[in-house]
Protein backbone atom coordinates (compact mmCIF):
# COMPACT_ATOMS: atom_id res chain seq x y z
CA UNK A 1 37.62 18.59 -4.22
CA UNK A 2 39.95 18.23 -1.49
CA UNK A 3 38.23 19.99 1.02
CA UNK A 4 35.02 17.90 0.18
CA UNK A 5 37.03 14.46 0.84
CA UNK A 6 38.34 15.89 4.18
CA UNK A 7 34.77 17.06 4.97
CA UNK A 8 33.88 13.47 4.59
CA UNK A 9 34.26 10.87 7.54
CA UNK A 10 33.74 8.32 4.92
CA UNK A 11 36.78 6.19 4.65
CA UNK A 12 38.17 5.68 0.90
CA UNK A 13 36.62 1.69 0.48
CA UNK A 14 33.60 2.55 2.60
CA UNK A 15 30.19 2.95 0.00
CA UNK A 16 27.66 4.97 1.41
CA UNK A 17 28.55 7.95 3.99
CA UNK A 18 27.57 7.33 7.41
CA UNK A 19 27.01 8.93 9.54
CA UNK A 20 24.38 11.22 7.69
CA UNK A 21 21.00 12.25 7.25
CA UNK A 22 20.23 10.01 4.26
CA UNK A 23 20.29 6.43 3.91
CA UNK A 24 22.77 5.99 6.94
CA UNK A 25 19.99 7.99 9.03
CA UNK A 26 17.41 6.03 7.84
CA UNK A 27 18.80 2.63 8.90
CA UNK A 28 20.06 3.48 12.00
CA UNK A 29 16.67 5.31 12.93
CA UNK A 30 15.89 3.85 16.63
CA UNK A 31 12.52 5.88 17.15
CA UNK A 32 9.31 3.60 18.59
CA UNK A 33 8.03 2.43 15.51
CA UNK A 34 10.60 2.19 13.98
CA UNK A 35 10.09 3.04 9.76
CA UNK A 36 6.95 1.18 10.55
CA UNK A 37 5.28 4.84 11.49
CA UNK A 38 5.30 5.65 7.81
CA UNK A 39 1.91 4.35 6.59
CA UNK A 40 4.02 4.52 2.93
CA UNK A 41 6.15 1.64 4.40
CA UNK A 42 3.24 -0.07 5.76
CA UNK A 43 1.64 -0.27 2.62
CA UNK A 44 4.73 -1.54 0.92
CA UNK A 45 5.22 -3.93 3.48
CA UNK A 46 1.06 -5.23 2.96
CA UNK A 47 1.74 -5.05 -0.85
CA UNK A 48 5.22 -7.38 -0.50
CA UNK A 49 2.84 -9.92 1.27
CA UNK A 50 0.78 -9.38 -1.45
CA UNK A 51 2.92 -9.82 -4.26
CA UNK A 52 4.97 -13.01 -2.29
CA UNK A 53 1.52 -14.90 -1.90
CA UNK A 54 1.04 -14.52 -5.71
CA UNK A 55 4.50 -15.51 -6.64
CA UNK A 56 4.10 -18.57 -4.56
CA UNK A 57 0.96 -19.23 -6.48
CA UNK A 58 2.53 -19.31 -9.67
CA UNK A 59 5.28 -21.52 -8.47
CA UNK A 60 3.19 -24.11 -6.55
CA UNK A 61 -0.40 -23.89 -8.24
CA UNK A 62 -1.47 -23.20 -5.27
CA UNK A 63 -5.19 -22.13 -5.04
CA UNK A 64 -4.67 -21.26 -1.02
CA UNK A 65 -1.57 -18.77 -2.09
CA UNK A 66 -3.85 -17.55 -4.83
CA UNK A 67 -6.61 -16.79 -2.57
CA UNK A 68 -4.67 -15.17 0.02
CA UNK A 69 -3.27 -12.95 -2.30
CA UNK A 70 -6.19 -11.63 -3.39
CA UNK A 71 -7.66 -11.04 -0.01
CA UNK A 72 -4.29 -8.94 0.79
CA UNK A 73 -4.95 -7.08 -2.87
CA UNK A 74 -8.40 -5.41 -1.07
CA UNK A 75 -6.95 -3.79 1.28
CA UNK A 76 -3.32 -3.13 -0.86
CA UNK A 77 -4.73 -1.66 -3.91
CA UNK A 78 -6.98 0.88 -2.76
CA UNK A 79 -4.43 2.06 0.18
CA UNK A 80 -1.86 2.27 -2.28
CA UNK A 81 -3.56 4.10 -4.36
CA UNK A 82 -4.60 6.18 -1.52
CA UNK A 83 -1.13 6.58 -0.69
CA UNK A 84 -0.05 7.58 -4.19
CA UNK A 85 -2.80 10.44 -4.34
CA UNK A 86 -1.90 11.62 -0.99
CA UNK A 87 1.89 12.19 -1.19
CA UNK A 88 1.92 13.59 -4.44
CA UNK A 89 -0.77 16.00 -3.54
CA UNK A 90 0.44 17.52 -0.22
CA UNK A 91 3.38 17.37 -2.08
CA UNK A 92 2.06 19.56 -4.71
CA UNK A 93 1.09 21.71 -2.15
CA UNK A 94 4.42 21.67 -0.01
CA UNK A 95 7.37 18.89 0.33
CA UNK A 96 7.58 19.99 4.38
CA UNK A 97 3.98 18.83 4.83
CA UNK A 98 5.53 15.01 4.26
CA UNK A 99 8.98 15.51 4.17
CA UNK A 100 10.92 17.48 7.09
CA UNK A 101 12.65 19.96 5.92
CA UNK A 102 15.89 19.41 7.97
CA UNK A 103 15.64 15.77 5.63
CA UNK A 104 16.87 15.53 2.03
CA UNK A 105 14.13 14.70 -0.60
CA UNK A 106 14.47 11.07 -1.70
CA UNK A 107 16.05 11.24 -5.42
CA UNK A 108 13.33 10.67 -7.99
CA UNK A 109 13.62 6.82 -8.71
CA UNK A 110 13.28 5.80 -5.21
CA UNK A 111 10.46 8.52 -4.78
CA UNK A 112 8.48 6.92 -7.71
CA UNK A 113 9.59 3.11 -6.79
CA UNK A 114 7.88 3.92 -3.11
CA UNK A 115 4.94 6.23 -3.88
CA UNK A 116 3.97 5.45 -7.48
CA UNK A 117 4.71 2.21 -8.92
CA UNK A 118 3.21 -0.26 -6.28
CA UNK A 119 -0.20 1.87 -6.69
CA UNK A 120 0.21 1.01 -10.86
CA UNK A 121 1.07 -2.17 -10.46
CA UNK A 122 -1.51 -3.76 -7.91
CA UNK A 123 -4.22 -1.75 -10.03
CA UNK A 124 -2.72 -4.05 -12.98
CA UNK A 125 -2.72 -7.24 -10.69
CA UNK A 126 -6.48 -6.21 -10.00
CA UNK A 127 -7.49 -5.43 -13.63
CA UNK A 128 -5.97 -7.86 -15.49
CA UNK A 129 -4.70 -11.23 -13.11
CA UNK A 130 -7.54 -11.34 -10.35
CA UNK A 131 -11.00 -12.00 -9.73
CA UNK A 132 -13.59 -9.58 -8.95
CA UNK A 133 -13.13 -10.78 -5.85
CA UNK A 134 -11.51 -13.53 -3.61
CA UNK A 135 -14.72 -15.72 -3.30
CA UNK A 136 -17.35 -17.03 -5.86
CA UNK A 137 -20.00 -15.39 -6.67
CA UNK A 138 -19.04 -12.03 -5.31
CA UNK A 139 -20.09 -10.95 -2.19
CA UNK A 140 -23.39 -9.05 -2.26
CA UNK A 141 -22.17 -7.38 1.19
CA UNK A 142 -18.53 -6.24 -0.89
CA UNK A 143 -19.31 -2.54 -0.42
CA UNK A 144 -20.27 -2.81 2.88
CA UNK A 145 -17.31 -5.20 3.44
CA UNK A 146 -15.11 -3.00 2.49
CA UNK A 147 -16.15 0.47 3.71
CA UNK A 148 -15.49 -0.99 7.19
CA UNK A 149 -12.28 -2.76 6.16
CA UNK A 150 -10.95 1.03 5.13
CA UNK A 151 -12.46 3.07 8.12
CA UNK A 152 -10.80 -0.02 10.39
CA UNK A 153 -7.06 0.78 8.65
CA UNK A 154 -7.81 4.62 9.14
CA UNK A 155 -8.27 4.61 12.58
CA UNK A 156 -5.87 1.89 13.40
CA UNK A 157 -3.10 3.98 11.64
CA UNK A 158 -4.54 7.15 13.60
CA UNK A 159 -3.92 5.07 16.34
CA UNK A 160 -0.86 3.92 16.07
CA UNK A 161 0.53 7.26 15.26
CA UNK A 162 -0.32 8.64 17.94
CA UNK A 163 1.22 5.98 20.23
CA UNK A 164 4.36 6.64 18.25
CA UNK A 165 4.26 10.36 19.01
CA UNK A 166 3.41 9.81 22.37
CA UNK A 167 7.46 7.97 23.05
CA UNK A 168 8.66 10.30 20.18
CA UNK A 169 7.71 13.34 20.51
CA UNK A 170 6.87 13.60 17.02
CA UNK A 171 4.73 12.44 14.09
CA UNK A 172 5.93 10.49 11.49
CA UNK A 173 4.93 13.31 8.80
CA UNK A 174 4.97 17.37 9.41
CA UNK A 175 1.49 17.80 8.55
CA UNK A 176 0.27 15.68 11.09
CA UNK A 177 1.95 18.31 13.82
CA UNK A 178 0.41 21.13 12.12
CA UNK A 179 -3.34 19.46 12.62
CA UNK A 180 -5.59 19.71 15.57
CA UNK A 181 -6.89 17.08 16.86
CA UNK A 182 -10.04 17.46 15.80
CA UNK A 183 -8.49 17.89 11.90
CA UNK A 184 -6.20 14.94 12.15
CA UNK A 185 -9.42 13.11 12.75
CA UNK A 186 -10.76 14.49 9.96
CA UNK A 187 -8.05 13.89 7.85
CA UNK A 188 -8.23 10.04 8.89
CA UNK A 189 -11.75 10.12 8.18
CA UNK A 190 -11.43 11.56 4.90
CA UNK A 191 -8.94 9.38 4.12
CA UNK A 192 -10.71 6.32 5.11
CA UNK A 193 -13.73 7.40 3.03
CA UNK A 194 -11.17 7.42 -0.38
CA UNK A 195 -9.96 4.28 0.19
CA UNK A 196 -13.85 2.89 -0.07
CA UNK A 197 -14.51 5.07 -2.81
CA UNK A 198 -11.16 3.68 -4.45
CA UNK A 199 -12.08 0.24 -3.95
CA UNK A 200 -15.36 0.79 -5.34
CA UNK A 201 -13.75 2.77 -8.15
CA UNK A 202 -11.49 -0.50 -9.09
CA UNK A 203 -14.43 -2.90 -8.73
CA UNK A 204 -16.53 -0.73 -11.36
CA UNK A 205 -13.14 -0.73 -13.66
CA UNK A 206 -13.21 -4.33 -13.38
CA UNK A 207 -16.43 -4.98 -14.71
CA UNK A 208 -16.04 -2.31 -17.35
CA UNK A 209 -12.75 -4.14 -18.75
CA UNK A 210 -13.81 -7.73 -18.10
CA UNK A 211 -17.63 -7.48 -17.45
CA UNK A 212 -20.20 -8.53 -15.16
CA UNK A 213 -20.21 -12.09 -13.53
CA UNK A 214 -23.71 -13.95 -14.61
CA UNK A 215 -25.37 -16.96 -12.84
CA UNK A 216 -24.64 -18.88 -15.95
CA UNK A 217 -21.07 -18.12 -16.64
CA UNK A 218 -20.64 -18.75 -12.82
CA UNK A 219 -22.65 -22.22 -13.56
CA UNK A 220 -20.32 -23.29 -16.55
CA UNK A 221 -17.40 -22.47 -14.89
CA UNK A 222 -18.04 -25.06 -12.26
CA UNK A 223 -18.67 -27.37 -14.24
CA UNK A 224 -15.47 -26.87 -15.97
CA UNK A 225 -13.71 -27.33 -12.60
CA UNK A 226 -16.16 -30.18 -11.69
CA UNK A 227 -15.22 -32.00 -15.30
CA UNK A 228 -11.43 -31.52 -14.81
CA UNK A 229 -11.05 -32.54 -11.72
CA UNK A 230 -12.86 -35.88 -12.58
CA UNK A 231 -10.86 -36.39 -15.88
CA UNK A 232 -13.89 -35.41 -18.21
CA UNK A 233 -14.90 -33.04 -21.27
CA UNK A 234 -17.70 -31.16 -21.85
């Protein structure tokens, strides 16, 4: 025990050691981009936005908040999700192909709090506290919509991770090193294609759970809104 506390440059009232390879390392990381290479942080960061716009609905009432929120929540959802199925596959696979292996592993609870549980709950928020989607009726043009609203965030990532390699010298993630050029495009491509099919996947879940929108529930509803907002009962 000694020898570990002399090992340590940690002083005794000093929390966290530093400096290190763990949380120290990840705080002090100066690299162009910034954490803002990982596309697991960038979908945290969309999700927070998501989540803040929704809190401030229930708050205020506010049907703007409420709106934006579920605009953010088509693009969150789905590349969460996306996320979730792509970390804990190639992780399946190997932990270098996301992890380098000169890093330590994040401990379990942070692993799952980052690539698990903001896939679960904005499929929840989606389910169960939104509309089939932002605007009444739904868009007729939502598939379409959305396929290039996924193949846009694929290729802008692609994008961006490659203008973070080219002042690093390195990608974000191993596996994107051990790619061609040609695969990493792929890969992007692929990727972009899930996130539709995810999307898609989460709309059909919807109307499975809560059903189909009809021209005249759609009708009665506004009248409902019409009715309160003039003081009157149907």
């Amino acid at each position: 025990m000694g020898a570990a506390v002399k090992s340590s440059r940690r002083h005794p009232l000093q929390r966290l050691d530093s400096p290190s390879k763990g949380f120290s390392g990840a705080l002090h990381n100066e690299s162009f981009g910034w954490h803002l290479q990982f596309l697991t942080i960038i979908g945290i960061t969309i999700c927070t936005a998501c989540f803040t716009f929704g809190v401030l609905a229930d708050i205020s009432g506010s049907h703007t908040c409420y709106t934006l929120k579920n605009y953010l929540a088509l693009v969150a959802a789905p590349l969460e999700i996306v996320i979730s199925l792509l970390y804990w596959g190639l992780r399946a696979i190997d932990d270098a192909l996301v992890v380098p292996p000169d890093l330590p592993m994040p401990p379990l609870l942070y692993d799952l709090g980052y690539h698990l549980v903001p896939a679960v709950v904005l499929t929840l928020d989606a389910i169960l506290l939104s509309p089939p989607w932002p605007t009444m009726p739904m868009n007729p043009q939502a598939p379409m919509i959305m396929l290039v609203t996924s193949t846009a965030v694929a290729f802008a990532y692609w994008w961006w991770v490659e203008i973070c390699y080219s002042y690093n010298g390195y990608y974000p993630y191993p596996l994107f090193g051990v790619l061609t050029t040609l695969q990493r495009v792929g890969l992007f491509v692929l990727s972009g294609i899930t996130m539709w099919v995810v999307g898609g996947a989460l709309r059909a879940l919807y109307a499975w759970v809560n059903g189909y929108e009809s021209v005249e529930e759609l009708e009665k509803f506004r009248r409902a809104q019409k009715m309160g907002v003039e003081g009157k009962s149907e």
